[in-house]
Structures are given as structure tokens and as C-alpha cells.
N, C-alpha and C. Protein backbone atom coordinates (compact mmCIF):
# COMPACT_ATOMS: atom_id res chain seq x y z
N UNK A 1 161.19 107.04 98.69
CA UNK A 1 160.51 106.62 97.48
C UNK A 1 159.99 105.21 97.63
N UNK A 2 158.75 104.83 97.04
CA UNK A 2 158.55 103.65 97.07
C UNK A 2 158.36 103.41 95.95
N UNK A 3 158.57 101.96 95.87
CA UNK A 3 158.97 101.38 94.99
C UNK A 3 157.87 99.96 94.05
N UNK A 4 157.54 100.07 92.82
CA UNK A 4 156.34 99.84 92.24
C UNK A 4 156.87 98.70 91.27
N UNK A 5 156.36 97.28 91.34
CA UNK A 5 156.95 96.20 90.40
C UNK A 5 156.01 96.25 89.42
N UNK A 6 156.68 96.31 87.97
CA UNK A 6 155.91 96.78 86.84
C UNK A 6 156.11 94.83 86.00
N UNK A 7 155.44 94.28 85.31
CA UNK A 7 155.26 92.75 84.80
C UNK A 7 155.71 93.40 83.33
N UNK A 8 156.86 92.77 82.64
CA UNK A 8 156.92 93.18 81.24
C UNK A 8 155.85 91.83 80.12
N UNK A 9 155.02 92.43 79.84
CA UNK A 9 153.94 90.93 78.92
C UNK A 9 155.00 91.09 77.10
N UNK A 10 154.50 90.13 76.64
CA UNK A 10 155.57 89.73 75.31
C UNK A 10 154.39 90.12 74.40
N UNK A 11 154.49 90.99 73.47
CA UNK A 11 153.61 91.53 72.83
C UNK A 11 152.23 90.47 72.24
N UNK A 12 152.42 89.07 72.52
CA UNK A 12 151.39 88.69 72.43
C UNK A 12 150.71 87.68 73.32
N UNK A 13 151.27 87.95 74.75
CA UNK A 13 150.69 87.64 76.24
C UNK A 13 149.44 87.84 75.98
N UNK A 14 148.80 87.40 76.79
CA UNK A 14 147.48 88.07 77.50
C UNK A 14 147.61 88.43 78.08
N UNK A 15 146.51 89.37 78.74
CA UNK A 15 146.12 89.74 80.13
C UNK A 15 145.60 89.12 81.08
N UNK A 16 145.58 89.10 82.46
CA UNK A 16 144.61 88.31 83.16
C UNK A 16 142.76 88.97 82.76
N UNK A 17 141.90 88.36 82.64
CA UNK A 17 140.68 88.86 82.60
C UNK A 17 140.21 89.65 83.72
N UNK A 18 139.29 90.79 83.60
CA UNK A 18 138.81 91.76 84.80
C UNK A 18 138.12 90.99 85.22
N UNK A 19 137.85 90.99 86.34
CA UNK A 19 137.22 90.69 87.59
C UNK A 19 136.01 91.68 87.81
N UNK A 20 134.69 90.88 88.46
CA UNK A 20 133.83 91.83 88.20
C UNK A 20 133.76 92.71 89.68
N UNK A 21 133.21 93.63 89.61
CA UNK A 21 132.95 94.65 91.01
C UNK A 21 132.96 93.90 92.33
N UNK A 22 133.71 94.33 93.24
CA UNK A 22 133.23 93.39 94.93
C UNK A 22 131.95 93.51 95.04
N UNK A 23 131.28 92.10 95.02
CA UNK A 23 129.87 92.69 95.95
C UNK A 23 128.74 92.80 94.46
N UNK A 24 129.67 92.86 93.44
CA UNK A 24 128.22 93.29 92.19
C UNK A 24 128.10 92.14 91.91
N UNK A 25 126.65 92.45 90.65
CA UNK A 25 126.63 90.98 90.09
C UNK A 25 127.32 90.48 88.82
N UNK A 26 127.43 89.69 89.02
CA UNK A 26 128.55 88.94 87.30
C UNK A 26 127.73 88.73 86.09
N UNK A 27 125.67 88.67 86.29
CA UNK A 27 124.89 88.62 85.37
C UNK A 27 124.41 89.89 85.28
N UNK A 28 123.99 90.85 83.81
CA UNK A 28 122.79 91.77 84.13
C UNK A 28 121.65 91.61 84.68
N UNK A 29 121.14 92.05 85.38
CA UNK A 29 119.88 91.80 85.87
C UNK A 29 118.99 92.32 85.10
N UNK A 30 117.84 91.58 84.87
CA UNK A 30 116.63 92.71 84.20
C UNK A 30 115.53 93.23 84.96
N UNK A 31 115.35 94.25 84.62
CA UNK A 31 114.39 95.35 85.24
C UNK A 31 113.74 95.51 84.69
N UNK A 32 112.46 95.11 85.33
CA UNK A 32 111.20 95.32 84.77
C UNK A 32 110.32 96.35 84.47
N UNK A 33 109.30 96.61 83.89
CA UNK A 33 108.79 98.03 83.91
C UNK A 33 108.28 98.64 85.05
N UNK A 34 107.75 97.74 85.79
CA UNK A 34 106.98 98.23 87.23
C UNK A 34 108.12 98.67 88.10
N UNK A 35 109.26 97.68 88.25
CA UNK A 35 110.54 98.10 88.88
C UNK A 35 111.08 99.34 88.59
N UNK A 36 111.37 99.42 86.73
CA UNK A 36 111.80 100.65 86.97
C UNK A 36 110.90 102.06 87.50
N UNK A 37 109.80 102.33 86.83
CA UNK A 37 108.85 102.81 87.10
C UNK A 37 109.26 103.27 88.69
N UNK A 38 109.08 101.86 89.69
CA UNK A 38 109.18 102.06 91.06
C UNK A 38 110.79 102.73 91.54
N UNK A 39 111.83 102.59 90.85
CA UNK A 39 112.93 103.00 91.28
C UNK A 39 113.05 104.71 90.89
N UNK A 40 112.12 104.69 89.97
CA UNK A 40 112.35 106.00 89.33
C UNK A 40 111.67 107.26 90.41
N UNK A 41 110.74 106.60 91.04
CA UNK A 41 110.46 107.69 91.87
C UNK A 41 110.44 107.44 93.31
N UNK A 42 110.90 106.45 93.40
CA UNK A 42 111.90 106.63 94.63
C UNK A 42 113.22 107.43 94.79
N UNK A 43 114.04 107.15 93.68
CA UNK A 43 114.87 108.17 93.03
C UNK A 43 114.60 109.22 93.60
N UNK A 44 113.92 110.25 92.78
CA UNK A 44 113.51 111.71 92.67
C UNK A 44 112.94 111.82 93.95
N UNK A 45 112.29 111.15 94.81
CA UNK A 45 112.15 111.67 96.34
C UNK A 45 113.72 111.48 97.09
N UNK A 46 114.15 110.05 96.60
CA UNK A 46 115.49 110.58 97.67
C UNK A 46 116.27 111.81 97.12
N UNK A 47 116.22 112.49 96.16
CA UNK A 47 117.15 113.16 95.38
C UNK A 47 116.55 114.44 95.85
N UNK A 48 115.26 115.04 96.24
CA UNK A 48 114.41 115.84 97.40
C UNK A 48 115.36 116.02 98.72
N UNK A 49 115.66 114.98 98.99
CA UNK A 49 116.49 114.91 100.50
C UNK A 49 117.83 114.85 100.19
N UNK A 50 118.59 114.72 98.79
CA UNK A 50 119.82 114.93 98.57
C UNK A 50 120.31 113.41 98.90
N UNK A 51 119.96 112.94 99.11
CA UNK A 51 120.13 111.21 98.96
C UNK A 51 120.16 110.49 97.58
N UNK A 52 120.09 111.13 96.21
CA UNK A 52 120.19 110.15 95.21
C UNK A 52 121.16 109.33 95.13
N UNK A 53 122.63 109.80 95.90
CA UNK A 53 123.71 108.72 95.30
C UNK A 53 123.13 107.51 96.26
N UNK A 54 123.17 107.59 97.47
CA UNK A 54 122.70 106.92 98.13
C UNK A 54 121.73 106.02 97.61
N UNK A 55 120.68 106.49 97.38
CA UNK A 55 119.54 105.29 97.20
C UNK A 55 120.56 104.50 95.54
N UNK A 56 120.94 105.09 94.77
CA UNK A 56 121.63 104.08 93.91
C UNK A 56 122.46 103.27 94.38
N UNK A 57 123.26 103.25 95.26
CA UNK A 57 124.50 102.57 96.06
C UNK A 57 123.80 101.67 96.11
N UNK A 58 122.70 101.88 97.60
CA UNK A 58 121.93 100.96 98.24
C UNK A 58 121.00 99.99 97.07
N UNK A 59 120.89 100.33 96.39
CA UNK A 59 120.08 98.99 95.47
C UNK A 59 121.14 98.65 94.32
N UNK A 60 121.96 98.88 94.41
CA UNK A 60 123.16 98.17 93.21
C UNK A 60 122.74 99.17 91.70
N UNK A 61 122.14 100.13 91.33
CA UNK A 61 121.88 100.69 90.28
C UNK A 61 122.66 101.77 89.59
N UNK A 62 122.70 102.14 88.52
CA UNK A 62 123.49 103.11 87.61
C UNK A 62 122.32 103.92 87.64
N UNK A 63 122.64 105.14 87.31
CA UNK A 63 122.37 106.74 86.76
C UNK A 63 121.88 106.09 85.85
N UNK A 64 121.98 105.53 84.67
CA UNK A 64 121.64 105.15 83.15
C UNK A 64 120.06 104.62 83.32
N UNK A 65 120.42 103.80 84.55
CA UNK A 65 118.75 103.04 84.26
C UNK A 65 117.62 104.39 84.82
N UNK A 66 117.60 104.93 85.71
CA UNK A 66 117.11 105.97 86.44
C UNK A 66 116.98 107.37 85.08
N UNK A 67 118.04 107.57 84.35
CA UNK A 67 117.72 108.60 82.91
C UNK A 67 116.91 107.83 81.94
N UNK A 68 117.71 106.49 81.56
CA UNK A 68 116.40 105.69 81.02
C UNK A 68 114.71 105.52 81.15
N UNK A 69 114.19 105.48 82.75
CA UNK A 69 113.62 105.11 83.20
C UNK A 69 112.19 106.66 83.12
N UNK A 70 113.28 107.89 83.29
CA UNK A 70 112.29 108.97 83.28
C UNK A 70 111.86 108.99 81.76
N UNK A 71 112.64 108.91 80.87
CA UNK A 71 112.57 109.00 79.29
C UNK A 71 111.33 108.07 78.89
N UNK A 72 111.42 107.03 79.40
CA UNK A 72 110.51 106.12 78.78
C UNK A 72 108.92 106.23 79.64
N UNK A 73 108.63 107.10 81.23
CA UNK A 73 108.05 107.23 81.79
C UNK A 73 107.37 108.77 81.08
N UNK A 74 108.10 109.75 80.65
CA UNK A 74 107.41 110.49 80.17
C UNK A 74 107.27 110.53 78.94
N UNK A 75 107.53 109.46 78.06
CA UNK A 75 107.09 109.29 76.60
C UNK A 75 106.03 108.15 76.53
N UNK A 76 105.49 107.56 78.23
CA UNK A 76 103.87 106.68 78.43
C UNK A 76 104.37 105.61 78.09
N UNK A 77 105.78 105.32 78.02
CA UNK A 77 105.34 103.78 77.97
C UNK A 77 106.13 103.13 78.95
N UNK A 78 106.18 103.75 80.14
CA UNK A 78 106.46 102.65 81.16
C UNK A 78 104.77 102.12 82.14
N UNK A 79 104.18 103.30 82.00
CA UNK A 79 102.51 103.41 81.96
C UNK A 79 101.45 102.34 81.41
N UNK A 80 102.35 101.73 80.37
CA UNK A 80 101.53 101.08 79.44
C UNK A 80 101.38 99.52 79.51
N UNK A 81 103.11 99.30 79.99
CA UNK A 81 103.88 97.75 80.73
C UNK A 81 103.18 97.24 82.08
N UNK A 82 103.02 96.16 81.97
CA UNK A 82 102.72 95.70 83.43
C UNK A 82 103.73 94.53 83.72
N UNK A 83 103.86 94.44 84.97
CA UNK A 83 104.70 93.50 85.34
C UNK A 83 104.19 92.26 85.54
N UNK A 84 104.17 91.10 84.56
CA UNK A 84 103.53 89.51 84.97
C UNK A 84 104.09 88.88 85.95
């Protein structure tokens, strides 16, 4: 058996604060319309070759922005944004 050291906190301890992802970023980044636009169908071709997790890994991105990104692409207004 091994053996697991458990910390008893006093019901009004704190916690230590989470720590953000190895390697992620600690700010949101913003994504622009042309960006998303551009990630979005890069996406759907790697996702052709069965590569979608992949291409999200590789650029630091969530599923969310990529569902976001088709929604707002086929309701014309990522079409409409330009990137300054």
C-alpha cells in the first residue's frame, strides 16, 4: 500500500491559489475576427485528416473558440469584421 499525506485546513484556512496550465498563458488572449475566421478553417481541414485535436494543441486553443467561430461565420458576421 502506499501511502498518501492528506493537510487538515481549519475551516477558515485558505487554499493555496491555482496555478495556471504549464506552458499556457496567465492573460486571455484576444482573437480577432480574421484570426478566428483563419483558425476556423484550418480547423475543419485538419479535422479532414483527423488532426483536429492536434491542430488545437499546437496553437494553444479550446473547442469553444472554433464552435464559436463557425456560429458567427455562418450567421456573416465574421465576413463583415476586418482585422486593423
Amino acid at each position: 500500500m502506499s501511502s498518501t499525506s492528506l493537510t487538515a485546513l481549519r475551516e477558515n484556512a485558505r487554499m493555496n491559489k491555482p496555478r495556471p496550465r504549464a506552458g499556457g498563458s496567465t492573460l486571455k488572449e484576444v482573437v480577432h475576427s480574421a484570426q478566428k475566421l483563419d483558425h476556423v478553417t484550418a480547423y475543419e481541414a485538419a479535422m479532414q485528416q483527423g488532426d483536429g485535436g492536434a491542430y488545437l494543441r499546437a496553437n494553444g486553443l479550446y473547442s469553444s473558440l472554433i464552435c464559436d467561430g463557425r456560429r458567427q461565420r455562418d450567421a456573416g458576421v465574421l465576413a463583415e469584421k476586418k482585422h486593423r
